[in-house]
N, C-alpha and C. Protein backbone atom coordinates (compact mmCIF):
# COMPACT_ATOMS: atom_id res chain seq x y z
N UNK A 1 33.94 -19.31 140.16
CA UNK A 1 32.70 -19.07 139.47
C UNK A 1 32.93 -18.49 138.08
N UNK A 2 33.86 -17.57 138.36
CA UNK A 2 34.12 -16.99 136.93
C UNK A 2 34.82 -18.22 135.55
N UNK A 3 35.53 -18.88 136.46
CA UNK A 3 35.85 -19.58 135.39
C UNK A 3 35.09 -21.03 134.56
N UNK A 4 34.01 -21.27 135.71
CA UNK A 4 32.81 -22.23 135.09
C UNK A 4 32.15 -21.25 134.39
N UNK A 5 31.72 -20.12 134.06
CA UNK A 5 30.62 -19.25 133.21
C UNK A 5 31.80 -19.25 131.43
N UNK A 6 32.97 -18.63 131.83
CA UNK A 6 34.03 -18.64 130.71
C UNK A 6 34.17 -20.22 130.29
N UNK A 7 33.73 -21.31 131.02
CA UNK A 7 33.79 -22.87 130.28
C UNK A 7 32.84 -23.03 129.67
N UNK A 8 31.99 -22.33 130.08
CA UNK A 8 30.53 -22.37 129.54
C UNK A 8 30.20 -21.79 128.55
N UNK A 9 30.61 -20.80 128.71
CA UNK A 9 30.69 -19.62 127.02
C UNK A 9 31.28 -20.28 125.93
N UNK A 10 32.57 -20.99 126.25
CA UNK A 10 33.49 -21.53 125.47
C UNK A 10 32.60 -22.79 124.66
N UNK A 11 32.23 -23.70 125.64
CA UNK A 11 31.48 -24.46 125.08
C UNK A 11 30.38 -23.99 124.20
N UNK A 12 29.64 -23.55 125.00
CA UNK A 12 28.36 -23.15 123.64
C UNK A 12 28.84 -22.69 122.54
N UNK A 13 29.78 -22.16 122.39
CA UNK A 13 30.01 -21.30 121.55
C UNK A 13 30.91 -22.08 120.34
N UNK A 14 31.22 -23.35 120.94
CA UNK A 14 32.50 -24.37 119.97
C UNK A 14 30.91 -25.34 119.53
N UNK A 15 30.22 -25.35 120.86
CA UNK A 15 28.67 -25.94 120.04
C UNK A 15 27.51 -25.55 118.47
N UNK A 16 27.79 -24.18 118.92
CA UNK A 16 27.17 -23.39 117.91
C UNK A 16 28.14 -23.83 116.70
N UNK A 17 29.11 -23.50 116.74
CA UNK A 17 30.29 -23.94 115.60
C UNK A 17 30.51 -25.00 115.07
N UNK A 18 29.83 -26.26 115.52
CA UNK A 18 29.76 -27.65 115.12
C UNK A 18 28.13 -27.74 114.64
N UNK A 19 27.36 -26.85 115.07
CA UNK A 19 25.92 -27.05 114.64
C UNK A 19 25.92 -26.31 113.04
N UNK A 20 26.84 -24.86 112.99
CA UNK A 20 26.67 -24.66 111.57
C UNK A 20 27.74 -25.28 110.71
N UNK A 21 28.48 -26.07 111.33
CA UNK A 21 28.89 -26.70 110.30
C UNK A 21 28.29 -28.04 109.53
N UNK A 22 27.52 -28.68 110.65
CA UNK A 22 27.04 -29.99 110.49
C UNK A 22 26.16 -29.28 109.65
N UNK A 23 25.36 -27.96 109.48
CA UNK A 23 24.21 -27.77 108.90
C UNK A 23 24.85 -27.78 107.01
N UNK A 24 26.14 -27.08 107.10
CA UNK A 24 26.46 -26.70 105.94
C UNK A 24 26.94 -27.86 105.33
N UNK A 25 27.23 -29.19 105.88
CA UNK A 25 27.12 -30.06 105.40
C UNK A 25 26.50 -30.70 104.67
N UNK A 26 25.66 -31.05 105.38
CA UNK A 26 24.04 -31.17 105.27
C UNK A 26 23.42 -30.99 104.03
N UNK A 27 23.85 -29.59 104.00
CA UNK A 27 23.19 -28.22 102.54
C UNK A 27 24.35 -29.14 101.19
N UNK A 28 25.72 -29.09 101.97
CA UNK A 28 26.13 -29.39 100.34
C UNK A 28 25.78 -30.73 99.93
N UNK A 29 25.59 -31.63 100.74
CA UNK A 29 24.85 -33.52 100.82
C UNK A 29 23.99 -33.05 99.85
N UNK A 30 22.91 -32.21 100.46
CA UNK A 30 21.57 -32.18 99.71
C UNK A 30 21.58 -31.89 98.07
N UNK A 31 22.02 -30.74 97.74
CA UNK A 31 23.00 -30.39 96.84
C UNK A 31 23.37 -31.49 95.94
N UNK A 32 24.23 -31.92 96.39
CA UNK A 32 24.86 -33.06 95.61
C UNK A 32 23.62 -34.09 94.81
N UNK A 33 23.04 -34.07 96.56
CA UNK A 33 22.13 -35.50 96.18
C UNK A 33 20.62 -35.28 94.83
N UNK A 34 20.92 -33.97 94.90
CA UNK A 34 19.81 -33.40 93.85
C UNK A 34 20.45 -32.73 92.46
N UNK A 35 21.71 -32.86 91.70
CA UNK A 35 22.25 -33.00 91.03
C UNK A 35 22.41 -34.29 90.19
N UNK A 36 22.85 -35.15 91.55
CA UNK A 36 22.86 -36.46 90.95
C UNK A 36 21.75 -37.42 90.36
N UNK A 37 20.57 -36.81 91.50
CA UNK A 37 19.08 -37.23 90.68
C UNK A 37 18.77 -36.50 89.69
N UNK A 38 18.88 -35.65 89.19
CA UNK A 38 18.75 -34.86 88.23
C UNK A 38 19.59 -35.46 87.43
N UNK A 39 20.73 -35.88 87.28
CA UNK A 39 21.65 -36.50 86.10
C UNK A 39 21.09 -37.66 85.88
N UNK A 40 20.46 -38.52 86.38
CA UNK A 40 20.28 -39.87 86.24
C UNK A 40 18.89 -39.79 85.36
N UNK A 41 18.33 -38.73 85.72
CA UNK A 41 16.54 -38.83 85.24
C UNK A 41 16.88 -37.31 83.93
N UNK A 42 17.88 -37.39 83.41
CA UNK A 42 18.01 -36.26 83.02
C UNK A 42 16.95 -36.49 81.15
N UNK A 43 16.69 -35.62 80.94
CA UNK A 43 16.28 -35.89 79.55
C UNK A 43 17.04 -33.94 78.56
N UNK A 44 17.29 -35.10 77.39
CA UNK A 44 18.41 -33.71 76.57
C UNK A 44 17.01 -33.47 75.42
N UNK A 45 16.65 -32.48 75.01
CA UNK A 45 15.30 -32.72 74.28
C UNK A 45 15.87 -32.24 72.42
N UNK A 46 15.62 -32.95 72.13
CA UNK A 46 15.47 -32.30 70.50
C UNK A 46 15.15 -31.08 70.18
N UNK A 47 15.62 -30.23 69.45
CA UNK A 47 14.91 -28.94 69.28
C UNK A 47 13.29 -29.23 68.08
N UNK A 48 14.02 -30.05 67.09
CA UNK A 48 12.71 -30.41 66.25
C UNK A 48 12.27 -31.53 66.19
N UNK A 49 10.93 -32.26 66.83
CA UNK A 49 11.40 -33.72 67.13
C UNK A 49 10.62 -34.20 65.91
N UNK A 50 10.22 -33.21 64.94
CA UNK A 50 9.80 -33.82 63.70
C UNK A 50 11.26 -34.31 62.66
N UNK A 51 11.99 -33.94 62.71
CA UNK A 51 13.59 -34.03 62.39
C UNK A 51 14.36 -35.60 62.89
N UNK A 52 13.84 -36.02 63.85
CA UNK A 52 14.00 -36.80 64.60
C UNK A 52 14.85 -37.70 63.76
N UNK A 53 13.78 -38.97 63.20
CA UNK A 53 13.82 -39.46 62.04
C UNK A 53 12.74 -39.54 61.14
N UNK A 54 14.04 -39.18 59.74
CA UNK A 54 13.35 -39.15 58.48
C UNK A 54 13.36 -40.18 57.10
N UNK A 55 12.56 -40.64 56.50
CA UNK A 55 12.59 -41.33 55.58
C UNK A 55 12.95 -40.77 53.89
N UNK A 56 13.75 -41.35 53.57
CA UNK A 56 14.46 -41.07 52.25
C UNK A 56 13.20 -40.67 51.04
N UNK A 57 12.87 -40.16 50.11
CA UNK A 57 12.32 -39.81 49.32
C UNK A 57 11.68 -41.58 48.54
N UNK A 58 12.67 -42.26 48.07
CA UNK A 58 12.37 -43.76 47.84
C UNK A 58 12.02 -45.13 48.93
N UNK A 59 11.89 -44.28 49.98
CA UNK A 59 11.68 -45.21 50.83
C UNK A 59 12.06 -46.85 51.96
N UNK A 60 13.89 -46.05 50.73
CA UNK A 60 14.83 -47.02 51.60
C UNK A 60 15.90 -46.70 52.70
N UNK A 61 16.15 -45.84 53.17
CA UNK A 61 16.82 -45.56 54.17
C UNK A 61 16.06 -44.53 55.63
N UNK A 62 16.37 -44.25 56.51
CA UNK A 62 16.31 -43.22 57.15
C UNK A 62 17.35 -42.61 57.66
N UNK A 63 17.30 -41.17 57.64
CA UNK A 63 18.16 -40.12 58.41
C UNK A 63 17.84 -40.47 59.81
N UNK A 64 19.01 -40.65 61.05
CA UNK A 64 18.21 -40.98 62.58
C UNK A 64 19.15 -39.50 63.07
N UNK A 65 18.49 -38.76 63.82
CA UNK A 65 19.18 -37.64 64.34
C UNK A 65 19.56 -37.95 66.17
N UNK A 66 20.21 -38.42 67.13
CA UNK A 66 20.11 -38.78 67.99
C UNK A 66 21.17 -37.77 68.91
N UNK A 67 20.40 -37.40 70.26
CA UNK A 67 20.93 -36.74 71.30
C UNK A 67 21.46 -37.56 72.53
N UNK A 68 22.46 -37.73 72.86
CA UNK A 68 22.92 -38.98 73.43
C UNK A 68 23.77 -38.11 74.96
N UNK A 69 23.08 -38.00 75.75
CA UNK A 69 23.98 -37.65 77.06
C UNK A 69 25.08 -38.54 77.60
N UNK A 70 25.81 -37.62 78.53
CA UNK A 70 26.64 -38.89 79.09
C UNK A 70 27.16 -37.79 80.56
N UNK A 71 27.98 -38.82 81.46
CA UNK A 71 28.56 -38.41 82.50
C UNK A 71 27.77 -37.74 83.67
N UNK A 72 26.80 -37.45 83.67
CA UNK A 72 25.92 -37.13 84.72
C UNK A 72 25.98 -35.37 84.71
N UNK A 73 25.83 -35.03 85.98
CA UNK A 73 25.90 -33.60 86.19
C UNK A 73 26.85 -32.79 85.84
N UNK A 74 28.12 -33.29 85.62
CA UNK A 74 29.00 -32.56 84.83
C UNK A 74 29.20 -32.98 83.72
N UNK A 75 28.17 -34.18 82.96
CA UNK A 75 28.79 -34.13 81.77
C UNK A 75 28.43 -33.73 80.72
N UNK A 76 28.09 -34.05 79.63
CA UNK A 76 27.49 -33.28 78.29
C UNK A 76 26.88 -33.81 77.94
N UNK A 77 26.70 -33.61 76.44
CA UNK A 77 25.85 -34.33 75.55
C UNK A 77 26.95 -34.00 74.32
N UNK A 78 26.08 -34.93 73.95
CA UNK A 78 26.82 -35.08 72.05
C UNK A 78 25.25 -35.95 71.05
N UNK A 79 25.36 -35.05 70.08
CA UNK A 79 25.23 -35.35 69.12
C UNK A 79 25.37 -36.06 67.88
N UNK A 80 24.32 -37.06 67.49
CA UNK A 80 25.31 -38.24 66.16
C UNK A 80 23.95 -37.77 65.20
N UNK A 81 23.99 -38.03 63.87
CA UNK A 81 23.58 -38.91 62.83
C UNK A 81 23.60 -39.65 62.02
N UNK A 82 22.85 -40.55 61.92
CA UNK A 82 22.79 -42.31 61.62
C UNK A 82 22.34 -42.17 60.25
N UNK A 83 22.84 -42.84 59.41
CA UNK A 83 22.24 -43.28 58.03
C UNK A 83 21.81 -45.22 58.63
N UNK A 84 20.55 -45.18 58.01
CA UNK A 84 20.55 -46.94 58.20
C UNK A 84 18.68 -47.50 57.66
N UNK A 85 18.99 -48.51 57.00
CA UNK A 85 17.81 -49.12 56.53
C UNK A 85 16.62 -48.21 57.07
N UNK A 86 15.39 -48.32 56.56
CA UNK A 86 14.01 -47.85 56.73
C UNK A 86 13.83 -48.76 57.99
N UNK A 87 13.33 -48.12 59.59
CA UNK A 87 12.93 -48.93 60.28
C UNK A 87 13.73 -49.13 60.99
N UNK A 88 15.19 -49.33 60.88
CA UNK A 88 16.30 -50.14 61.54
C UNK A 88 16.87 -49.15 62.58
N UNK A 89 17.29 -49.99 63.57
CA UNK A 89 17.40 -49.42 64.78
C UNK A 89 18.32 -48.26 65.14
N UNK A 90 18.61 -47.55 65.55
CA UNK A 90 19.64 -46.44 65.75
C UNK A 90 21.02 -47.01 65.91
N UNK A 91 21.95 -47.23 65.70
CA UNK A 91 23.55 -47.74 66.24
C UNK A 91 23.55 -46.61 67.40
N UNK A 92 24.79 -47.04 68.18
CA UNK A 92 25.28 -46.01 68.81
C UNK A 92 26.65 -45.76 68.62
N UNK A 93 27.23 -44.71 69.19
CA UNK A 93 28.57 -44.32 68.69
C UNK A 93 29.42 -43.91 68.18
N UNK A 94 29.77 -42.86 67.91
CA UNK A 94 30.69 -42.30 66.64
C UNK A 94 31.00 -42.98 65.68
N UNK A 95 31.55 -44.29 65.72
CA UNK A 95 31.91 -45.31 64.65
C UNK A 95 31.13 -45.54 63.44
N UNK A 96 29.77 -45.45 63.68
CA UNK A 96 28.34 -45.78 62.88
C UNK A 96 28.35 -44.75 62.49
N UNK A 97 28.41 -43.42 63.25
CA UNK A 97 27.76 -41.57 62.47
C UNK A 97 27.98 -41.06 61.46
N UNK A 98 27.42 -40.93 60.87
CA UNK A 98 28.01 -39.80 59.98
C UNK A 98 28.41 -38.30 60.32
N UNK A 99 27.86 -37.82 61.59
CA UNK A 99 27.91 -36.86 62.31
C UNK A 99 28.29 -37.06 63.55
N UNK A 100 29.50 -36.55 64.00
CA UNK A 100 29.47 -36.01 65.66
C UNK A 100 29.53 -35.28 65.93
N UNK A 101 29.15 -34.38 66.26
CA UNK A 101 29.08 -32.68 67.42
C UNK A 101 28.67 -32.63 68.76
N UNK A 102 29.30 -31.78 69.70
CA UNK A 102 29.46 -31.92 71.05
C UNK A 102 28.36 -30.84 71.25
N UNK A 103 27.99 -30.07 70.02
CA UNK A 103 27.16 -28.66 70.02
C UNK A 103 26.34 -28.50 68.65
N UNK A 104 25.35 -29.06 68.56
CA UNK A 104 24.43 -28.95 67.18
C UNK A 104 23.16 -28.03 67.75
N UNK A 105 23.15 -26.72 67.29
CA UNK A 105 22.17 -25.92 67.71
C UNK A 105 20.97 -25.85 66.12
N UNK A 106 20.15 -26.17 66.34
CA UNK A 106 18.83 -25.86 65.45
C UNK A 106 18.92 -26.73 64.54
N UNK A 107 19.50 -28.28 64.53
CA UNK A 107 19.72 -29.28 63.90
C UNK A 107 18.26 -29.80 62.67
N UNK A 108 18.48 -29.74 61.94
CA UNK A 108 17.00 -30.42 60.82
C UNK A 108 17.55 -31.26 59.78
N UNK A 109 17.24 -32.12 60.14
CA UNK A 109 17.63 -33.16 58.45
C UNK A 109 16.59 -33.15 57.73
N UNK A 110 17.35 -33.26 56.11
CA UNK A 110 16.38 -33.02 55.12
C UNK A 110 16.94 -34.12 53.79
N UNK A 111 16.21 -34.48 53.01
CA UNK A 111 16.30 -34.88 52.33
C UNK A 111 16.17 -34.39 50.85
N UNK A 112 17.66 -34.50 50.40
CA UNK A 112 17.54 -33.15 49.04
C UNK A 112 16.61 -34.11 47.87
N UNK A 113 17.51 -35.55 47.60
CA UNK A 113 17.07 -37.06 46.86
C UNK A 113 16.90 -38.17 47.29
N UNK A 114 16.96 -38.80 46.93
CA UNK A 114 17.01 -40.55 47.28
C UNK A 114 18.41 -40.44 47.77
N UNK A 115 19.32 -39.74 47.06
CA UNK A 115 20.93 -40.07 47.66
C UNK A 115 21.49 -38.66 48.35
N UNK A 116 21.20 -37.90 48.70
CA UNK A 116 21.61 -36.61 48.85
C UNK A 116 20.80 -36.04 50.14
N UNK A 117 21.80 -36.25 50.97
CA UNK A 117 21.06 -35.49 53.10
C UNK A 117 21.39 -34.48 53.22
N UNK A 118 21.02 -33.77 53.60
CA UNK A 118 21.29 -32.17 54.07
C UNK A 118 21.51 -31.85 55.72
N UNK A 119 22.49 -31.98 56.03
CA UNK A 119 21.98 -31.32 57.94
C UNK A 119 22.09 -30.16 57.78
N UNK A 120 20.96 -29.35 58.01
CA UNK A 120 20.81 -27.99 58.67
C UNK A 120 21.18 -27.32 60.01
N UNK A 121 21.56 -26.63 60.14
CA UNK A 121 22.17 -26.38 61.63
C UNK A 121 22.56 -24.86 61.53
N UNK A 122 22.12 -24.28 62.84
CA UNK A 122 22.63 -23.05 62.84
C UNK A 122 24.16 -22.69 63.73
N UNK A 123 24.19 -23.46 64.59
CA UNK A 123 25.74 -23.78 65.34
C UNK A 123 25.88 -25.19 65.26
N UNK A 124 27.65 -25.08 65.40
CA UNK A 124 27.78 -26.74 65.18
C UNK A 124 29.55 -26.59 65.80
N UNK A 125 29.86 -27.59 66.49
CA UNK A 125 30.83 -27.91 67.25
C UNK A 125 31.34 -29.34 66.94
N UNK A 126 31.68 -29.94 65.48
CA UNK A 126 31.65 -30.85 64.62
C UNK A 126 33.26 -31.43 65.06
N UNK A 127 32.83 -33.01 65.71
CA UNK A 127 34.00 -33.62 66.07
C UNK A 127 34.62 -34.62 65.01
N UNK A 128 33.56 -34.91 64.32
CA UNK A 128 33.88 -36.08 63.17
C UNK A 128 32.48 -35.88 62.02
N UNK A 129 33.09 -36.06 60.87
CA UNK A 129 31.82 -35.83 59.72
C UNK A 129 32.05 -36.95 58.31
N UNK A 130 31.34 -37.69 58.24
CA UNK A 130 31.76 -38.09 56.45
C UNK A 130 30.62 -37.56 55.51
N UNK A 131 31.35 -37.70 54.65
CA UNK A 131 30.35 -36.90 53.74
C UNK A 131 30.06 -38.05 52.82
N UNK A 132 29.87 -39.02 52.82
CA UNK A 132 29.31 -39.93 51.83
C UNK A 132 29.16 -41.11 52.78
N UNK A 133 27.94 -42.38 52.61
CA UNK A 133 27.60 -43.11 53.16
C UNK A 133 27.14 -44.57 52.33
N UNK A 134 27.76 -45.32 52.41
CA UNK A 134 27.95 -46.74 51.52
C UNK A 134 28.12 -48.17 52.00
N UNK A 135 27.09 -48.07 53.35
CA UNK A 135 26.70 -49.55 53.66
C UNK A 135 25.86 -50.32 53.03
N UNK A 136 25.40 -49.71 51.94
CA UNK A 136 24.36 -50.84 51.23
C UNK A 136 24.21 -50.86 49.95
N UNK A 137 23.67 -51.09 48.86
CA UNK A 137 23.19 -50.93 47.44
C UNK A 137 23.02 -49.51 46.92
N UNK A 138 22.71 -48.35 48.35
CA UNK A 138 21.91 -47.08 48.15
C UNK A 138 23.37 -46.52 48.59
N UNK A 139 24.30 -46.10 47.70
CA UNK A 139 25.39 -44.91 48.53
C UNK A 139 24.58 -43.39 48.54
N UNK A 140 24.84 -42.75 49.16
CA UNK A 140 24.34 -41.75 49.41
C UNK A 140 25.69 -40.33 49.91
N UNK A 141 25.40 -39.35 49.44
CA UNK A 141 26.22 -38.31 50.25
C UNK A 141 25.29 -37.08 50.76
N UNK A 142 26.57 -37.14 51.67
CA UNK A 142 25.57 -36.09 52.97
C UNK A 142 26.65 -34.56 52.85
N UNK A 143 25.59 -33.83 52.94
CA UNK A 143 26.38 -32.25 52.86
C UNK A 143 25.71 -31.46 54.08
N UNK A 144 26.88 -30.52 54.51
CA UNK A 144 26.41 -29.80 55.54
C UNK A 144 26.42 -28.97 55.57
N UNK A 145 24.73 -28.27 56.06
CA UNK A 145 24.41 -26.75 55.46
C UNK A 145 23.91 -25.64 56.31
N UNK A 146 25.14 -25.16 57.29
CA UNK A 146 25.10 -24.07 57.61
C UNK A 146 24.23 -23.41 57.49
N UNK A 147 23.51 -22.47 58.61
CA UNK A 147 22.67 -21.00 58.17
C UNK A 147 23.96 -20.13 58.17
N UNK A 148 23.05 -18.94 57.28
CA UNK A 148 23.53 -17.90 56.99
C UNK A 148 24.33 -16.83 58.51
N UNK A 149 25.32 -16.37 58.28
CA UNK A 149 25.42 -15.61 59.70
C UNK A 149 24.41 -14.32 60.11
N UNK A 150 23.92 -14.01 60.80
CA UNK A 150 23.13 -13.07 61.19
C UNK A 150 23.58 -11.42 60.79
């Protein structure tokens, strides 16, 4: 007798031990599975979405400021800006930017002239930059303008 009650203990007790594990499973599945929906539906927001894009003083180019995620729940975002015709579509890619940063905090484009961009930014984590832009008739140079430190 004693030793069917001690099989019995044993069991429930290796039962209980497969029930919280299956549960903690479960928990990290869920977990996961709500990360990953969250990465897929993710949106990275502009800080100024009047900044967005801007049109040149003469009315032939625009500044495009674009927030471009990638990699899902662990991955990042990065930052570009586009010089390109009035109207014309965003490129993608570092190749096209005039700007890459992995970290552009308080980003504003401005337009000093017809040829002369300003990015404003109060942090910046700057992977690639040119400072002059000459795909078309309109060369233009772009300068980058730091805030002041606090």
């Amino acid at each position: 007798m004693f030793l069917a009650s001690q099989h019995h203990e044993e069991r429930s007790e290796r039962t209980w031990f497969l029930v919280r594990v299956a549960g903690a499973i479960l928990g990290l599945l869920a977990i996961s599975y709500l990360l990953l929906l969250k990465s897929c539906f993710s949106y990275y927001p502009i800080t100024d979405p009047a900044s967005t894009r801007i049109t040149s003083p003469d009315s032939a180019l625009d500044a495009v400021l674009v927030c471009d995620g990638y990699g899902g729940a662990v991955g990042g975002v990065d930052w570009f800006v586009y010089v390109l015709p009035k109207g014309g579509a965003a490129l993608t890619g570092p190749d096209k930017a005039v700007l890459d940063a992995s970290e552009l905090n308080g980003a504003k484009l401005r337009w000093r002239t017809s040829r002369i961009l300003e990015i404003h930014y109060d942090r910046a984590e700057i992977l690639h930059f040119r400072s002059t832009w000459s795909e078309s008739d309109h060369p233009i140079e772009i300068r980058l303008m730091p805030s002041s430190s606090p």
